[in-house]
N, C-alpha and C. Protein backbone atom coordinates (compact mmCIF):
# COMPACT_ATOMS: atom_id res chain seq x y z
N UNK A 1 -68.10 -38.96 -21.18
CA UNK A 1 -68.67 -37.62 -21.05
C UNK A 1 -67.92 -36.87 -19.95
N UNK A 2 -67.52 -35.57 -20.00
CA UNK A 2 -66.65 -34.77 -19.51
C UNK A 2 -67.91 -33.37 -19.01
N UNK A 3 -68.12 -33.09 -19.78
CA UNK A 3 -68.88 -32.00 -19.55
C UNK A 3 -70.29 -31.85 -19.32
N UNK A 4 -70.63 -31.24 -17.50
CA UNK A 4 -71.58 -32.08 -17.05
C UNK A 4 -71.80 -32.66 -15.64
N UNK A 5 -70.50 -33.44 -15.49
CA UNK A 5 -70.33 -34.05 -14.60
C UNK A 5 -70.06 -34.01 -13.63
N UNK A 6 -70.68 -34.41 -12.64
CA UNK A 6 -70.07 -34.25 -11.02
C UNK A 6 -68.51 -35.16 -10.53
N UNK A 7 -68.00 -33.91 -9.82
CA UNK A 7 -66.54 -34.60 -9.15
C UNK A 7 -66.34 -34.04 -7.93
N UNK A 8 -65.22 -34.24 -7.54
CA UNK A 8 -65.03 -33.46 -6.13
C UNK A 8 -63.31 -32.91 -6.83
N UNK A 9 -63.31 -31.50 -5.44
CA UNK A 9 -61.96 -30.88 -5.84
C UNK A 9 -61.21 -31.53 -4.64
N UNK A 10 -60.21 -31.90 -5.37
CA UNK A 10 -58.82 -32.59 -4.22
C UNK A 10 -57.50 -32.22 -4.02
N UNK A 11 -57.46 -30.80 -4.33
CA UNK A 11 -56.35 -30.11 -4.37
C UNK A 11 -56.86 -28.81 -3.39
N UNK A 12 -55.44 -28.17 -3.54
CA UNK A 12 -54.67 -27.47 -2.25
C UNK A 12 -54.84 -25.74 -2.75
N UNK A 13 -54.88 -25.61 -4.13
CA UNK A 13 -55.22 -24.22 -4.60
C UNK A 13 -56.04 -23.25 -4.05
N UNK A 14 -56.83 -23.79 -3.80
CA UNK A 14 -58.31 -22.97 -3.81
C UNK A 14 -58.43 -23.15 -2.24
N UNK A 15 -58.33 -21.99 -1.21
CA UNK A 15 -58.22 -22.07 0.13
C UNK A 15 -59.55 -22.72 0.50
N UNK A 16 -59.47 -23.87 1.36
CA UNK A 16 -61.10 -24.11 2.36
C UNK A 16 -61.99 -24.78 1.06
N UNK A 17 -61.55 -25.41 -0.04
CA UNK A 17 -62.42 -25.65 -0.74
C UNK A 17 -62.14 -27.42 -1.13
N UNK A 18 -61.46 -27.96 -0.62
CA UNK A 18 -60.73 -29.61 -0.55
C UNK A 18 -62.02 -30.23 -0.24
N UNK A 19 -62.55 -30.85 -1.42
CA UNK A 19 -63.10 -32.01 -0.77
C UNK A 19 -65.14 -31.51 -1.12
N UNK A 20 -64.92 -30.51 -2.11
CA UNK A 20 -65.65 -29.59 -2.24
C UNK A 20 -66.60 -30.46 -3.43
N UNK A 21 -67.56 -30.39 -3.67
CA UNK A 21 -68.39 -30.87 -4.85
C UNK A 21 -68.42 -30.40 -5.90
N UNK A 22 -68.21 -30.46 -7.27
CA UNK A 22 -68.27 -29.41 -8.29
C UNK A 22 -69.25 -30.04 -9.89
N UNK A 23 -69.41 -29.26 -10.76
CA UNK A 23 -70.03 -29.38 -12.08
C UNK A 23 -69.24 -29.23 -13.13
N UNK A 24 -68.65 -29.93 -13.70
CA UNK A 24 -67.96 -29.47 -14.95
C UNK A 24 -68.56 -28.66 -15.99
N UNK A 25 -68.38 -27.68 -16.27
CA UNK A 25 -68.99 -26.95 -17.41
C UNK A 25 -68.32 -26.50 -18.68
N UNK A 26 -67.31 -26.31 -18.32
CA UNK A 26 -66.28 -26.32 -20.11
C UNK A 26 -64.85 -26.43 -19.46
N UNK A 27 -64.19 -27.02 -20.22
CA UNK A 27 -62.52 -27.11 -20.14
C UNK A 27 -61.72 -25.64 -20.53
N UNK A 28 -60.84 -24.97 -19.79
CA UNK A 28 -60.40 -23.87 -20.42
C UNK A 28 -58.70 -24.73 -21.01
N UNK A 29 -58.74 -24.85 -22.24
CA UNK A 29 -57.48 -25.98 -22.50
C UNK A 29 -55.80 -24.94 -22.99
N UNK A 30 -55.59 -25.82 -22.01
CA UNK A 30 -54.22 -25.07 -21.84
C UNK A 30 -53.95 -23.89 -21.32
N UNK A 31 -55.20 -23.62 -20.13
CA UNK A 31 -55.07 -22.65 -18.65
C UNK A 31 -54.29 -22.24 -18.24
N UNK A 32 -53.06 -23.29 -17.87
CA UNK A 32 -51.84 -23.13 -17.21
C UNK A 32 -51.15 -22.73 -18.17
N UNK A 33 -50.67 -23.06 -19.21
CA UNK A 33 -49.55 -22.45 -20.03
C UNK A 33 -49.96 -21.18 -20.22
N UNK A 34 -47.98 -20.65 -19.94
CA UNK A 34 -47.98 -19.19 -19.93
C UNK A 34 -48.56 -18.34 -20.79
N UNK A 35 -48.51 -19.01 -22.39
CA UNK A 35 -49.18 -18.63 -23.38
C UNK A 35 -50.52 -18.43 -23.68
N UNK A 36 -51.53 -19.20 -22.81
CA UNK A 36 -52.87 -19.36 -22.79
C UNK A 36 -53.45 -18.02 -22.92
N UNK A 37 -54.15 -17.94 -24.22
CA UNK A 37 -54.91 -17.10 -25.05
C UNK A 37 -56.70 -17.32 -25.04
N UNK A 38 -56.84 -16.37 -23.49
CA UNK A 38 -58.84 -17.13 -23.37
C UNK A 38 -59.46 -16.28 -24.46
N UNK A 39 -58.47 -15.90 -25.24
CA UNK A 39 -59.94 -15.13 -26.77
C UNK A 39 -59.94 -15.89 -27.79
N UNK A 40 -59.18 -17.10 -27.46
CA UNK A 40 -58.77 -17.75 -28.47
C UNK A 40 -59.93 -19.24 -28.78
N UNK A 41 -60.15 -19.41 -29.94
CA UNK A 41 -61.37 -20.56 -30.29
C UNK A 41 -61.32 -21.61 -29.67
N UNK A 42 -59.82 -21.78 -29.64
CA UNK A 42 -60.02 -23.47 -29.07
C UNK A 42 -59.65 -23.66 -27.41
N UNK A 43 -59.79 -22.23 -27.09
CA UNK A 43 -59.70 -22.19 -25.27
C UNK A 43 -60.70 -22.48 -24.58
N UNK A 44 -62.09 -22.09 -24.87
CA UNK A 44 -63.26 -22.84 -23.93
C UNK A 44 -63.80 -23.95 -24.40
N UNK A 45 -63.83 -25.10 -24.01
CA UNK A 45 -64.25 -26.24 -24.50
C UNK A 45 -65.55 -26.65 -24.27
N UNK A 46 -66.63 -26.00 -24.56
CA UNK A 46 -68.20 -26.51 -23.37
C UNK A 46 -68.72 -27.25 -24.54
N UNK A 47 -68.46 -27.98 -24.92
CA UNK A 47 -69.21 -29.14 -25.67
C UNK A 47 -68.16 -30.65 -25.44
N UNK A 48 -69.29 -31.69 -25.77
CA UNK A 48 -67.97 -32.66 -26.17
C UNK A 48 -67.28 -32.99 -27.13
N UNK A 49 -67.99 -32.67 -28.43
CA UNK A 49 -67.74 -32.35 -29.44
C UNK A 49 -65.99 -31.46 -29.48
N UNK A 50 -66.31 -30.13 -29.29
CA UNK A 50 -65.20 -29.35 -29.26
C UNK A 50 -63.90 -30.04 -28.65
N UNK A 51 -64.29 -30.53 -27.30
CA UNK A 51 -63.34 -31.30 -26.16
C UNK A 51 -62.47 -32.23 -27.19
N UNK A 52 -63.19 -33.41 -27.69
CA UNK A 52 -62.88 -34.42 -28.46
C UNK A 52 -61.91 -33.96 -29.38
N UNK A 53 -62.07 -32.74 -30.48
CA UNK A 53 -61.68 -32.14 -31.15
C UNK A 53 -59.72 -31.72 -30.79
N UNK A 54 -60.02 -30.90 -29.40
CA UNK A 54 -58.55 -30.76 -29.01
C UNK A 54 -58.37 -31.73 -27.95
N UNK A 55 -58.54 -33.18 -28.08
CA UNK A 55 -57.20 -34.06 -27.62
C UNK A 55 -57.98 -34.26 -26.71
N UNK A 56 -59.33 -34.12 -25.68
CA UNK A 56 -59.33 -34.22 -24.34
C UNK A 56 -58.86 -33.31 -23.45
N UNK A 57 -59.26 -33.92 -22.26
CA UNK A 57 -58.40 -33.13 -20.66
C UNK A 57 -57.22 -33.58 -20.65
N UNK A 58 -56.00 -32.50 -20.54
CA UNK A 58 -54.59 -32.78 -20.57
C UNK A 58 -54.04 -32.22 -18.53
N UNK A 59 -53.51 -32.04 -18.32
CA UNK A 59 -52.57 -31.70 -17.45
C UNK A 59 -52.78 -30.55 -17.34
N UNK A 60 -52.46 -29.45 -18.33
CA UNK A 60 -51.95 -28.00 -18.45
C UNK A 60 -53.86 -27.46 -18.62
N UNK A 61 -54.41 -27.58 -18.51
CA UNK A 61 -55.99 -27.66 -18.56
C UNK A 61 -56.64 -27.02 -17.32
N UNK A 62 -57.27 -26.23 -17.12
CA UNK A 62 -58.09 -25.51 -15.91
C UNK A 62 -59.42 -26.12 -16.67
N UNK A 63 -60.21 -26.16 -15.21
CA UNK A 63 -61.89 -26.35 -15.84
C UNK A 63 -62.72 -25.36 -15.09
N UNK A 64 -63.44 -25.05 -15.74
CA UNK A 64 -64.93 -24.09 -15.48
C UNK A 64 -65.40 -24.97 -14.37
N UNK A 65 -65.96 -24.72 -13.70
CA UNK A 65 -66.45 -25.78 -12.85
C UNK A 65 -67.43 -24.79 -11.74
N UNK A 66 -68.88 -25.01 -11.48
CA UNK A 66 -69.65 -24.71 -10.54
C UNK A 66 -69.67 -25.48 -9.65
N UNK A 67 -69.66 -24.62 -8.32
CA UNK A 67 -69.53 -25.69 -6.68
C UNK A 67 -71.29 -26.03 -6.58
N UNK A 68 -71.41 -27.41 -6.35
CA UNK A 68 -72.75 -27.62 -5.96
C UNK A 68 -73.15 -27.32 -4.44
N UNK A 69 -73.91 -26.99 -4.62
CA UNK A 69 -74.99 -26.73 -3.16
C UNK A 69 -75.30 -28.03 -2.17
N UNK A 70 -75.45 -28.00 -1.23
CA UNK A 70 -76.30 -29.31 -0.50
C UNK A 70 -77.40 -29.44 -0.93
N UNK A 71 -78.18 -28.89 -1.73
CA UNK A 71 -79.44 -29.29 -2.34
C UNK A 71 -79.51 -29.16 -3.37
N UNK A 72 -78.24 -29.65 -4.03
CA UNK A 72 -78.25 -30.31 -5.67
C UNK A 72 -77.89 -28.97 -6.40
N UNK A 73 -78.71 -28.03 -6.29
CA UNK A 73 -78.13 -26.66 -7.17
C UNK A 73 -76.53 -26.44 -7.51
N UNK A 74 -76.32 -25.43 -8.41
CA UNK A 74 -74.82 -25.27 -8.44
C UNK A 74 -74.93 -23.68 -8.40
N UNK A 75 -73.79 -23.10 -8.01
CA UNK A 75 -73.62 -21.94 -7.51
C UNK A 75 -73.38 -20.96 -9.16
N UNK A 76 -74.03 -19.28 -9.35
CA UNK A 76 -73.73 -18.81 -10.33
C UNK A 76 -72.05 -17.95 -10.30
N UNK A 77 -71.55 -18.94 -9.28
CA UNK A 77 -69.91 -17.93 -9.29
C UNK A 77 -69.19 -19.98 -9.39
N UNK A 78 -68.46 -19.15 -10.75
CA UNK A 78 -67.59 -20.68 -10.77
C UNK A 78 -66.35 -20.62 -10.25
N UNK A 79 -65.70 -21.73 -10.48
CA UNK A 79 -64.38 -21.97 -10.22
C UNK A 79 -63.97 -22.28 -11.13
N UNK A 80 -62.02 -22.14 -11.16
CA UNK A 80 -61.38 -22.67 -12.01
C UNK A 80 -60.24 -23.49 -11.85
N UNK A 81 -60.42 -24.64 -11.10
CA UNK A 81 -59.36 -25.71 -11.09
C UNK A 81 -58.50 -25.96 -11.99
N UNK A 82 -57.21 -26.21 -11.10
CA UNK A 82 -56.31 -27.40 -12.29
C UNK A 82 -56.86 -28.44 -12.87
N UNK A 83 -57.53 -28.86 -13.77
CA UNK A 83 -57.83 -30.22 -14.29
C UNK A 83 -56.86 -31.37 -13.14
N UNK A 84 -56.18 -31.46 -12.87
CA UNK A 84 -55.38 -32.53 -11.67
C UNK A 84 -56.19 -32.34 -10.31
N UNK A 85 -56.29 -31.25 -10.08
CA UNK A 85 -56.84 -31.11 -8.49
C UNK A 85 -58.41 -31.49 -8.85
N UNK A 86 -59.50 -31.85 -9.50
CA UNK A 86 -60.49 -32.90 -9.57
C UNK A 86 -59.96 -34.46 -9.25
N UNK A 87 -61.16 -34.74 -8.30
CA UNK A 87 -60.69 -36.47 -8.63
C UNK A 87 -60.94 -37.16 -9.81
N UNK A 88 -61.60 -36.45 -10.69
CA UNK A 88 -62.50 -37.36 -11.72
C UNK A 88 -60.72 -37.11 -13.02
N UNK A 89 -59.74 -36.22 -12.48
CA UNK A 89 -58.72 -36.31 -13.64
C UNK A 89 -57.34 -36.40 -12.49
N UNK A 90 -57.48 -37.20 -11.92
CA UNK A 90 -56.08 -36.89 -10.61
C UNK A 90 -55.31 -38.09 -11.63
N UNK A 91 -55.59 -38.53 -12.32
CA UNK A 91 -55.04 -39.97 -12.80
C UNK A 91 -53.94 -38.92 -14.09
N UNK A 92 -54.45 -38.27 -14.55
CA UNK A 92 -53.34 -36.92 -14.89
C UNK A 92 -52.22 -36.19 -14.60
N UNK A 93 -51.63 -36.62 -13.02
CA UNK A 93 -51.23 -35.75 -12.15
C UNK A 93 -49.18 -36.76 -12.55
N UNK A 94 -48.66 -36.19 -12.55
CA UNK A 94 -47.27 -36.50 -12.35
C UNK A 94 -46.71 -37.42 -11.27
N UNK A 95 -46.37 -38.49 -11.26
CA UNK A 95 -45.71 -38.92 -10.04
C UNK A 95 -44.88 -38.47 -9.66
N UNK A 96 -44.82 -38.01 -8.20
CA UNK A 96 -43.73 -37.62 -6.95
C UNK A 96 -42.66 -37.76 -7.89
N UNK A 97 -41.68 -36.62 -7.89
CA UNK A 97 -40.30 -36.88 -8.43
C UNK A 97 -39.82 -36.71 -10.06
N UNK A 98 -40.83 -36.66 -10.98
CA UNK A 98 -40.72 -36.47 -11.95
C UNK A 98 -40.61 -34.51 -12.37
């Protein structure tokens, strides 16, 4: 299960926010590519169903993601990470040098 889930952000993008708590709420798939079309059907992924459908979390992938609160809530202003800068997808990330 992908969507839903608690992770933390571990990347450098998002100023003051390292280390930050977040909610997964839909995959925007294929975020990063230059081409990325958000009117397009298979760009927000908020099911697992849909997710499953295109391939999973890839690399080139931003996620919807709400910052949680210290008292469990999640915030109504989201974020949009690299899918890599989560820990729950760092296992995604390119090794040094490639």
């Amino acid at each position: 299960m992908i969507i839903g889930i608690d992770t933390t952000y571990i990347g450098n993008e998002i100023p003051g926010f390292k280390g930050g708590k977040v909610r997964i709420v839909a995959v925007l798939h294929g975020g990063l590519r230059p081409d990325a079309d958000p009117d397009a059907d298979d760009y927000y992924a908020d099911t697992e169903e849909k997710l499953a459908r295109l391939g999973g979390v890839t690399a080139e992938d931003r996620i919807d993601a709400a910052p949680i609160r210290p008292d469990g809530t999640t915030s109504f202003v989201h974020v949009d990470p690299r899918a890599i800068d989560l820990e729950c997808f760092a296992h995604l990330q390119k090794p040094r040098g490639e």
